[in-house]
Structures are given as C-alpha cells and as structure tokens.
Protein backbone atom coordinates (compact mmCIF):
# COMPACT_ATOMS: atom_id res chain seq x y z
CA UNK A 1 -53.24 -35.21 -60.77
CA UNK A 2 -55.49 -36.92 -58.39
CA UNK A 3 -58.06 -39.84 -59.71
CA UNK A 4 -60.56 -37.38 -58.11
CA UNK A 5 -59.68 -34.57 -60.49
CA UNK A 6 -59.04 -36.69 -63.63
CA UNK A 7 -61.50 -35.75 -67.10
CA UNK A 8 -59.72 -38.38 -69.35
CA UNK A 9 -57.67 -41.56 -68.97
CA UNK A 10 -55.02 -43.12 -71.44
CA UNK A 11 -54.89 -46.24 -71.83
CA UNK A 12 -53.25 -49.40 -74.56
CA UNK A 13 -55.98 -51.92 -73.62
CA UNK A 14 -59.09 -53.08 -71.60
CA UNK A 15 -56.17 -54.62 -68.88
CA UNK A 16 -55.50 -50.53 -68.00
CA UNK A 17 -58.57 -49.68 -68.26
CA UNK A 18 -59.92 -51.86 -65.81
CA UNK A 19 -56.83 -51.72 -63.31
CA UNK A 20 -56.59 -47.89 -63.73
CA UNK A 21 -60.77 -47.45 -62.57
CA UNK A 22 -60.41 -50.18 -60.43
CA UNK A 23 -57.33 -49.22 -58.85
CA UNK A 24 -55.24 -52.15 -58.89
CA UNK A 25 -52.30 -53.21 -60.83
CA UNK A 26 -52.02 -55.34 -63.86
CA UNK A 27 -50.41 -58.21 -64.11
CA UNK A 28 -51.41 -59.65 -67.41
CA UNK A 29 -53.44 -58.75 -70.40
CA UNK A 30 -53.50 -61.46 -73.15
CA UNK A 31 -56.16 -61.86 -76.49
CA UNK A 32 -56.93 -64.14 -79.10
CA UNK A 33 -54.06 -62.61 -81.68
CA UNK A 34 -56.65 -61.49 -84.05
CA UNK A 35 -58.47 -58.37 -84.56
CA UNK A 36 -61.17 -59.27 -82.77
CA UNK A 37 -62.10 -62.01 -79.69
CA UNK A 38 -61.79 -62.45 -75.86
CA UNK A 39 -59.34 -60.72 -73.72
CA UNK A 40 -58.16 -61.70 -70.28
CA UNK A 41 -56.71 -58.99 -67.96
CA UNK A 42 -55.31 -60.32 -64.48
CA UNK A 43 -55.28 -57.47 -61.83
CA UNK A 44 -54.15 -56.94 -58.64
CA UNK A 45 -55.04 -55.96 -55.48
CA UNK A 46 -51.45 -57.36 -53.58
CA UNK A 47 -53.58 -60.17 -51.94
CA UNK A 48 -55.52 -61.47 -54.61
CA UNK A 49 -55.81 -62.07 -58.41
CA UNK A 50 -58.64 -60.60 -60.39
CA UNK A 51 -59.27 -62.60 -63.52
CA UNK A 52 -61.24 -60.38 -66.19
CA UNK A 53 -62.39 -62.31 -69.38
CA UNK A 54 -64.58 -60.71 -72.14
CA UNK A 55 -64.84 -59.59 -76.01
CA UNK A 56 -63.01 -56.87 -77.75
CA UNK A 57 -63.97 -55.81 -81.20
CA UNK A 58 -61.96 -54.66 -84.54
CA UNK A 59 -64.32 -50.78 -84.90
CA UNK A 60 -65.98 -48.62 -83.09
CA UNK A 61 -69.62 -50.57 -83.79
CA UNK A 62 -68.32 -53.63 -82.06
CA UNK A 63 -65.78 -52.25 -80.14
CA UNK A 64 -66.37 -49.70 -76.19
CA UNK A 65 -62.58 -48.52 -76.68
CA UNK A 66 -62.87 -48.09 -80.39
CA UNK A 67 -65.85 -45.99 -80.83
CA UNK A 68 -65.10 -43.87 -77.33
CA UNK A 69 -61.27 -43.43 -78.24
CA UNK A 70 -61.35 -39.47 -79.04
CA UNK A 71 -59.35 -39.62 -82.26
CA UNK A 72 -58.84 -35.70 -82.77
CA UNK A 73 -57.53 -34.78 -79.63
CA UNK A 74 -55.74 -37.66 -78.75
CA UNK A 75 -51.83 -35.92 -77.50
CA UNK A 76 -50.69 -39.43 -75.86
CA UNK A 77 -49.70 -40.92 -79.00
CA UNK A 78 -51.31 -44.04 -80.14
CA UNK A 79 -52.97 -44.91 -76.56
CA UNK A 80 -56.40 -44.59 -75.94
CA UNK A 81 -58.32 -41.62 -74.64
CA UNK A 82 -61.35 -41.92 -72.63
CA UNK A 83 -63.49 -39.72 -70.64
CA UNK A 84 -63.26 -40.48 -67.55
CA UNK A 85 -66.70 -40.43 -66.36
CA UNK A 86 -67.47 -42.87 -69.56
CA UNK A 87 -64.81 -45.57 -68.21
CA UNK A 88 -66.34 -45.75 -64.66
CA UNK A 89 -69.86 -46.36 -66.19
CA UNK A 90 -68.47 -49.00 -68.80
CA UNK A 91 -66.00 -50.89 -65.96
CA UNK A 92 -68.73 -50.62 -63.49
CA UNK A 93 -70.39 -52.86 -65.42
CA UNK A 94 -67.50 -55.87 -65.50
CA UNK A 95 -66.98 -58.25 -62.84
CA UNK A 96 -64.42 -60.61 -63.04
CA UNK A 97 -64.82 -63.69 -63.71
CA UNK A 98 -62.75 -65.22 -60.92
CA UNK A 99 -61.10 -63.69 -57.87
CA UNK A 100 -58.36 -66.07 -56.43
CA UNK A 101 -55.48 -65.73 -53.81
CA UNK A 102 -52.32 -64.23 -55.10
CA UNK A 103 -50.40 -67.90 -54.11
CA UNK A 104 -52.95 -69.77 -56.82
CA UNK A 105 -52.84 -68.33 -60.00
CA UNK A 106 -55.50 -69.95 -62.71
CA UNK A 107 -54.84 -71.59 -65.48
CA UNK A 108 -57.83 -70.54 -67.86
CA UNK A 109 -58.77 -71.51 -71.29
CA UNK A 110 -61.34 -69.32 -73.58
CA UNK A 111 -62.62 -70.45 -76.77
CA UNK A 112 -60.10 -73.02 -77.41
CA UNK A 113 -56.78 -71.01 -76.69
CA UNK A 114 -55.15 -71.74 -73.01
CA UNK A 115 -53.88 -68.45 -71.16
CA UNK A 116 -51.28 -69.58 -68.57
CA UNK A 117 -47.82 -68.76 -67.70
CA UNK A 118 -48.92 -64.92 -66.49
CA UNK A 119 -45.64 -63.79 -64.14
CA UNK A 120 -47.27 -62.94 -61.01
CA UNK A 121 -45.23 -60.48 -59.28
C-alpha cells in the first residue's frame, strides 16, 4: 500500500511515528524509563540526523498516542493505531530540535539524563 492510499498507521512509539510521516528512517528512540517524560527520536534522511526531543505522557489526557490509539480495532497487536490523517496534523506540528550532518552525531542531555551512544548506521 502506497503512503498516498494509507487510512491508519502502526506504530510502537513517537520515533515511528515521526520517521513513518516524515519519511525517513529511525535510528534511535530513547525516554526517561518511566511512565511518563521526554523522548528523543533520531531520524534519518541518509545525509543528515534529525534530533526530535519532546514529552510523552502515561494516559490518554496527557498523552497524543494514548488517547488517539484506537483500542477496539487495533489487529497489529500491541502497536499503536492511528489515523492517518490525525498523525500528519500532530507531526506537522514537531520540528526537531537539531538537524546535524550524518558524520556528527550529538551528544544531548534532557532533564538531567544524557542520551548518547545512538549507532548511527
């Protein structure tokens, strides 16, 4: 199936959601360990790295994937399932936070907790 012809996408985390609407690959997704905090997705675009950093929640009142996650019909398991149209408003709405070359991966810290060591392929 073609992205043009897509109604729903499945995704684990924000890192998919944001390479699959973006069209890129991911290299890393990393959070805090707890149930809720800041995320950091690396993407790719083969030249450059596409640092993402923002919240995630623990529920669907403080959480985008959590409260539009369509519980009833979900038939990909335990993944995510999101309208399609619903993901390109939300990511349309997230920049990254840095954009480096592919040779000079970041070394980023977030509320106290360092993420490094993301293989870059």
């Amino acid at each position: 199936m073609t992205i043009e012809n897509k109604t729903h996408l499945y995704v684990d985390n924000y890192g998919e959601l944001l390479a699959q609407v973006n069209d890129m690959n991911l290299v890393s997704f990393k959070t805090e360990d707890s149930y809720q905090g800041e995320y950091c997705a690396v993407l790719t675009d083969g030249e450059r790295l596409f640092y993402y950093v923002d919240r995630y929640g623990s529920c669907s009142g403080c959480d985008w994937l959590e409260d539009e996650n369509n519980y009833e019909s979900n038939d990909e398991g335990k993944r995510y399932k999101i309208l399609y149209k619903n993901a390109l408003d939300y990511c349309g709405g997230i920049k990254p936070k840095y954009i480096v070359p592919k040779s000079l991966p970041l070394k980023i810290k977030t509320e106290g907790k360092y993420y490094n060591g993301f293989d870059i392929k």
